[in-house]
N, C-alpha and C. Protein backbone atom coordinates (compact mmCIF):
# COMPACT_ATOMS: atom_id res chain seq x y z
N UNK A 1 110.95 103.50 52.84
CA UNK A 1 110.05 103.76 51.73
C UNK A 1 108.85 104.55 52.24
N UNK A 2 108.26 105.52 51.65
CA UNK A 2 107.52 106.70 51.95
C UNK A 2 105.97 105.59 51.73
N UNK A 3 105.13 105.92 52.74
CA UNK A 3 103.73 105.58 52.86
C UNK A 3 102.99 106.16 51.43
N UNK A 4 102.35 105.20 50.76
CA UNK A 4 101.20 105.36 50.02
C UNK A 4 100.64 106.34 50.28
N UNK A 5 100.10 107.52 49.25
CA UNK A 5 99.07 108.45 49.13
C UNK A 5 97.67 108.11 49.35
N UNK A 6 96.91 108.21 50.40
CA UNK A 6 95.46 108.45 50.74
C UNK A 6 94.19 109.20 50.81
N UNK A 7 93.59 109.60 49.63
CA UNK A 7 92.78 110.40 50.13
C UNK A 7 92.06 111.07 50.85
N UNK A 8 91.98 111.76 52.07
CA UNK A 8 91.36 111.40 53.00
C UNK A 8 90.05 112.01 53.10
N UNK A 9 88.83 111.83 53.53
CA UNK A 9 87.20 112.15 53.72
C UNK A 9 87.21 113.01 54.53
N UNK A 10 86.32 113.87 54.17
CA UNK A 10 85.95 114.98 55.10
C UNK A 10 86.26 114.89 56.16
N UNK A 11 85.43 113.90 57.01
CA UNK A 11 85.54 113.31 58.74
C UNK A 11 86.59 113.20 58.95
N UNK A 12 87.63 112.23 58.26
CA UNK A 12 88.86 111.88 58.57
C UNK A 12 90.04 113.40 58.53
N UNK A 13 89.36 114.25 57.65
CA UNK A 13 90.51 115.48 57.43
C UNK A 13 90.18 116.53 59.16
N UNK A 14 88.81 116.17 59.18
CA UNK A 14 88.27 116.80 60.42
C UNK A 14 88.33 116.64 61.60
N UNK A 15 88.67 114.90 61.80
CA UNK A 15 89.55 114.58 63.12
C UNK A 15 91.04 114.94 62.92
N UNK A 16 91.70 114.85 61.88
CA UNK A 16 92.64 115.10 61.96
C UNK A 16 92.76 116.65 62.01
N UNK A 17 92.42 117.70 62.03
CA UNK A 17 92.26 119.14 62.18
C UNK A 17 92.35 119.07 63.92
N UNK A 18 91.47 118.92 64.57
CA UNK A 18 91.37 118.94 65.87
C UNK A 18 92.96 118.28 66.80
N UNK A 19 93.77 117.74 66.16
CA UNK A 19 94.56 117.37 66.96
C UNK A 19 96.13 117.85 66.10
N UNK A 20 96.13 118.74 65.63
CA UNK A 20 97.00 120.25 64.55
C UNK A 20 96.27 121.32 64.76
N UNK A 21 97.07 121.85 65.71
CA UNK A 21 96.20 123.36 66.30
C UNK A 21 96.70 124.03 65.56
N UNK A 22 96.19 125.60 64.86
CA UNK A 22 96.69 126.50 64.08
C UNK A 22 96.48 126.16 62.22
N UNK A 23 95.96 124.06 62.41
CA UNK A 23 96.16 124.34 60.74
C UNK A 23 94.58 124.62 60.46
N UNK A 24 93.86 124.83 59.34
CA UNK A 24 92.83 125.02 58.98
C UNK A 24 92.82 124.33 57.29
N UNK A 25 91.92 124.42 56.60
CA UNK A 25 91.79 124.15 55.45
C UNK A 25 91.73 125.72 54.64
N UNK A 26 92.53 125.53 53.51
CA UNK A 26 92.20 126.94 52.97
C UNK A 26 92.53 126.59 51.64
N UNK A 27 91.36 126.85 50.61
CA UNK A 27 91.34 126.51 49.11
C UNK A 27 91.90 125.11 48.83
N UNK A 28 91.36 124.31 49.68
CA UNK A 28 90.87 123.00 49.55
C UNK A 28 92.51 122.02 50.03
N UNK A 29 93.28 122.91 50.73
CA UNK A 29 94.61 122.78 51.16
C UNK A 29 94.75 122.52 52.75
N UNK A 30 95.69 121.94 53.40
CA UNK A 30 95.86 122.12 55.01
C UNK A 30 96.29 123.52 54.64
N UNK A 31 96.68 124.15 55.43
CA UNK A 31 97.12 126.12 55.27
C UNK A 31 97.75 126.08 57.08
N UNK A 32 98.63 126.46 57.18
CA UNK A 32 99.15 127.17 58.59
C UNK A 32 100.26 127.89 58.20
N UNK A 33 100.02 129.40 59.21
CA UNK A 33 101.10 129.92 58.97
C UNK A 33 102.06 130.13 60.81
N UNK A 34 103.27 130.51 60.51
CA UNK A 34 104.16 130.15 61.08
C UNK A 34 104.51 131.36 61.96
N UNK A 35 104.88 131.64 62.95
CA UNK A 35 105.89 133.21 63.14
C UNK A 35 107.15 132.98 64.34
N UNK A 36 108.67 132.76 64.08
CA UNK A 36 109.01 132.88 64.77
C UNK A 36 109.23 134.07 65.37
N UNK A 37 110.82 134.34 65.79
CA UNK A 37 111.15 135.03 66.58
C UNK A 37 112.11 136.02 65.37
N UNK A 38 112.91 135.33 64.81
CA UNK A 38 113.56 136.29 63.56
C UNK A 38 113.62 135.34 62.45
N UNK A 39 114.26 136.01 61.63
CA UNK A 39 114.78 135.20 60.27
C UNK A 39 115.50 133.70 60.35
N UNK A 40 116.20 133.84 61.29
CA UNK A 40 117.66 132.64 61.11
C UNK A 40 116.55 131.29 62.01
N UNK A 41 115.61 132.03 62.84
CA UNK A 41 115.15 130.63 63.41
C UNK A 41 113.51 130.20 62.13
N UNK A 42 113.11 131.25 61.41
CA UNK A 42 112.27 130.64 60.84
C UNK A 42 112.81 129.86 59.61
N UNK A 43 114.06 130.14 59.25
CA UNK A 43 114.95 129.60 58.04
C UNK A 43 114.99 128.48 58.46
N UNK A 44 115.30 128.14 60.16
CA UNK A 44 115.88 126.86 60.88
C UNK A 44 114.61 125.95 60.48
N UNK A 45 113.59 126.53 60.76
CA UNK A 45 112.69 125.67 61.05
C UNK A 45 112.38 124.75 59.21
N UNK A 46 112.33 125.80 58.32
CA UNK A 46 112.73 125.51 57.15
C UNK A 46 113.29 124.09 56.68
N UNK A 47 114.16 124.36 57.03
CA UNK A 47 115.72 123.51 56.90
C UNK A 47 114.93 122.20 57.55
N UNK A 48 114.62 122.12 58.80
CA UNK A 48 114.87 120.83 59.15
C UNK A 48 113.08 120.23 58.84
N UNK A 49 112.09 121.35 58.47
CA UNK A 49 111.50 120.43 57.50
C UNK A 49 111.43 120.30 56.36
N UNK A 50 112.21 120.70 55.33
CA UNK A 50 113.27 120.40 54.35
C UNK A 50 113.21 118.92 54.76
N UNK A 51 114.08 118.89 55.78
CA UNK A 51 114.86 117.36 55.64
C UNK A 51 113.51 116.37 55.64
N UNK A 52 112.65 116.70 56.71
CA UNK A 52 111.61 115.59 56.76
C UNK A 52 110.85 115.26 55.24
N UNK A 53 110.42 116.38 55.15
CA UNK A 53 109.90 116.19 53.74
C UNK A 53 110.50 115.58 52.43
N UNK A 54 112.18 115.13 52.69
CA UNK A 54 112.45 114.70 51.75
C UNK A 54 112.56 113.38 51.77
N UNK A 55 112.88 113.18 53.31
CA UNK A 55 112.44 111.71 53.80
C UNK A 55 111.53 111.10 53.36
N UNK A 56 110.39 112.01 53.10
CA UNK A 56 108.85 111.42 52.34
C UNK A 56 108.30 111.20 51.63
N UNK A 57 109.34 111.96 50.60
CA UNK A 57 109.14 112.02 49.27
C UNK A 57 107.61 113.24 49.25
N UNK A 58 107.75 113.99 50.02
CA UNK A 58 106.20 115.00 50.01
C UNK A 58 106.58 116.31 50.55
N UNK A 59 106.39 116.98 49.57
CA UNK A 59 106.92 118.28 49.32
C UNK A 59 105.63 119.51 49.74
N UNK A 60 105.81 120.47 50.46
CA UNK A 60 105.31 121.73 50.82
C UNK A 60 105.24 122.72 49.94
N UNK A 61 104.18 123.46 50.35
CA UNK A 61 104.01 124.70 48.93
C UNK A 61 104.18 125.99 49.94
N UNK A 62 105.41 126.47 50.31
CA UNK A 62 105.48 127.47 51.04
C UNK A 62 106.12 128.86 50.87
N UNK A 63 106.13 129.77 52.08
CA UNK A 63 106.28 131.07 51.58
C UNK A 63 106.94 131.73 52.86
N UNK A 64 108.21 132.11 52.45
CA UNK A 64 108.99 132.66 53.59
C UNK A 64 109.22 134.23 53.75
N UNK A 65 108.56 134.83 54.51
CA UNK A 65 109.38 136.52 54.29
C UNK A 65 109.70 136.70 55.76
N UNK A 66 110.87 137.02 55.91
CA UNK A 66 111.77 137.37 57.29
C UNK A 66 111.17 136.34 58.71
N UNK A 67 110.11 136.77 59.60
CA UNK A 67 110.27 135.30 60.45
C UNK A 67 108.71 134.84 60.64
N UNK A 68 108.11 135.06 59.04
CA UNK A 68 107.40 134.28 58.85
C UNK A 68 107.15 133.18 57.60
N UNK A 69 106.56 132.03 58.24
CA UNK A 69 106.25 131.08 57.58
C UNK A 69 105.01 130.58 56.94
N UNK A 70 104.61 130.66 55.59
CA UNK A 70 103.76 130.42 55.09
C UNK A 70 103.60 128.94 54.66
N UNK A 71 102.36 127.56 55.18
CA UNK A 71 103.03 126.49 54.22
C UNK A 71 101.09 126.06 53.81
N UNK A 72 100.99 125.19 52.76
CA UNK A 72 99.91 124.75 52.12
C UNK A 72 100.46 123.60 51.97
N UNK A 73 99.52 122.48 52.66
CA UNK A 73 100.13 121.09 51.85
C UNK A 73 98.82 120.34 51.14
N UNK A 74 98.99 119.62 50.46
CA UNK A 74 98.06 119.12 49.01
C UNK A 74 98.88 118.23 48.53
N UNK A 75 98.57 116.69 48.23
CA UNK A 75 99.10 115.76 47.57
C UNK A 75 98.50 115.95 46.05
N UNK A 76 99.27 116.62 45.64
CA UNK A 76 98.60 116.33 43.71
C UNK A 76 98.68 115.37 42.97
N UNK A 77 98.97 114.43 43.38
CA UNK A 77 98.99 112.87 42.69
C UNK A 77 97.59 112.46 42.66
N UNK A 78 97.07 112.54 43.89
CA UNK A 78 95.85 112.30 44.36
C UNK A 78 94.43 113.36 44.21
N UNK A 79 95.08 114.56 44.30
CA UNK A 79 94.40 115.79 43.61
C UNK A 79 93.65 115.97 45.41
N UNK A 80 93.72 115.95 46.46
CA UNK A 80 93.40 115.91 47.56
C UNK A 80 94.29 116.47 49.08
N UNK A 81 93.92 116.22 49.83
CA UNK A 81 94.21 116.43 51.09
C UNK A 81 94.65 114.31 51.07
N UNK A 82 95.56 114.19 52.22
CA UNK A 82 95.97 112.85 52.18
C UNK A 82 96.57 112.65 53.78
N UNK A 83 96.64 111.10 53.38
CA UNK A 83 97.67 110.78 55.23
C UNK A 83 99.45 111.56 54.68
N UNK A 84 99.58 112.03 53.64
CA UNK A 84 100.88 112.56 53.75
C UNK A 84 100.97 113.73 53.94
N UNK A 85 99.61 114.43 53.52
CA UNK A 85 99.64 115.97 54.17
C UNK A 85 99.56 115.79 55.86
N UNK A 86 98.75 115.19 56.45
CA UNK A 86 98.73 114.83 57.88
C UNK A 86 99.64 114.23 58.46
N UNK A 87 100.61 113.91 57.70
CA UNK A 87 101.35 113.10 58.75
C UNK A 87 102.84 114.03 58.45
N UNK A 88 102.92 114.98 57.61
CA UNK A 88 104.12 116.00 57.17
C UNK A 88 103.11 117.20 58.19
N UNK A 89 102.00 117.79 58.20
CA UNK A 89 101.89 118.64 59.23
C UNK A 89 101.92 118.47 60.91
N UNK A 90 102.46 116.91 61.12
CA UNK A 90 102.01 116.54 62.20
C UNK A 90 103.55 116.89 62.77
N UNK A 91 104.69 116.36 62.00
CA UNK A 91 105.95 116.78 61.81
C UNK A 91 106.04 118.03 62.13
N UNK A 92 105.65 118.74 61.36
CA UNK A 92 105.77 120.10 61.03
C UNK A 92 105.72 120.55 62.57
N UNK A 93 104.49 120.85 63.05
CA UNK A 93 103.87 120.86 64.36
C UNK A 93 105.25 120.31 65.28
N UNK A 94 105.45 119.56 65.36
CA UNK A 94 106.83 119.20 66.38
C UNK A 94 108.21 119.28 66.07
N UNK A 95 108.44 119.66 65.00
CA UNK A 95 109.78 121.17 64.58
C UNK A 95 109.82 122.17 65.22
N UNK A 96 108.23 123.02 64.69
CA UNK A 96 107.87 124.12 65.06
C UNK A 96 107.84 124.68 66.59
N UNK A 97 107.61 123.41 67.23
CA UNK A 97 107.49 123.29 68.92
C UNK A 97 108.51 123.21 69.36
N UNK A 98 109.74 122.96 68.58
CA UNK A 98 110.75 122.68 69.57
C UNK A 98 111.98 123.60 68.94
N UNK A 99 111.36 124.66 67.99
CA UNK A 99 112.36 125.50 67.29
C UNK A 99 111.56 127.15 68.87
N UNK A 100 110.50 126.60 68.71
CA UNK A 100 109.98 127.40 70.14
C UNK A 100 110.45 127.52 71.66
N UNK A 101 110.66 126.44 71.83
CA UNK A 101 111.24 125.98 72.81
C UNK A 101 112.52 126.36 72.94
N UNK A 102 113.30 126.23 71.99
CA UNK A 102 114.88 126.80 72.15
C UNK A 102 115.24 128.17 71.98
N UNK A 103 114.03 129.31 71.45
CA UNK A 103 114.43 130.70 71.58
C UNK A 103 114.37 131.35 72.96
């Protein structure tokens, strides 16, 4: 069962920034963008956070053109930033690292 939605406070969005290198806040969103190496590995990376995210019931607002990756996450239930945006970019972050690792 997927963790409760949390709002999270400035401070708390701000420690959590410092330990997700690359994400930033942008229009009141986490925001990172992605670049692999070609198409088929940024699709990969896709795919298998696809899967996580469905595990979570917490869905990404993203944007794919050839081997880059665009993603924004935002809990709109909550109308906020949350522990499910942080804990799906934290994911994200160790996909991304290990879709790196294997090119």
């Amino acid at each position: 069962m997927p963790d409760q939605a949390k709002n999270l406070a400035a401070s708390e969005i701000g420690t959590a920034l410092k330990a997700l290198s690359g994400w930033s806040i942008m229009e009141g969103k986490l925001h990172r963008e992605y670049q692999f190496a070609n198409f088929a590995e940024a699709f990969g990376f896709m795919t298998s956070a696809a899967l996580v995210a469905e595990s979570m019931n917490h869905h990404p607002e993203w944007f794919n053109v050839y081997n880059k990756v665009v993603i924004d996450l935002t809990t709109h239930s909550t109308g906020g930033i949350s522990n499910l945006d942080v804990e799906l970019a934290s994911r994200m972050e160790a996909l991304a690292a290990g879709a790196k690792k294997k090119s």
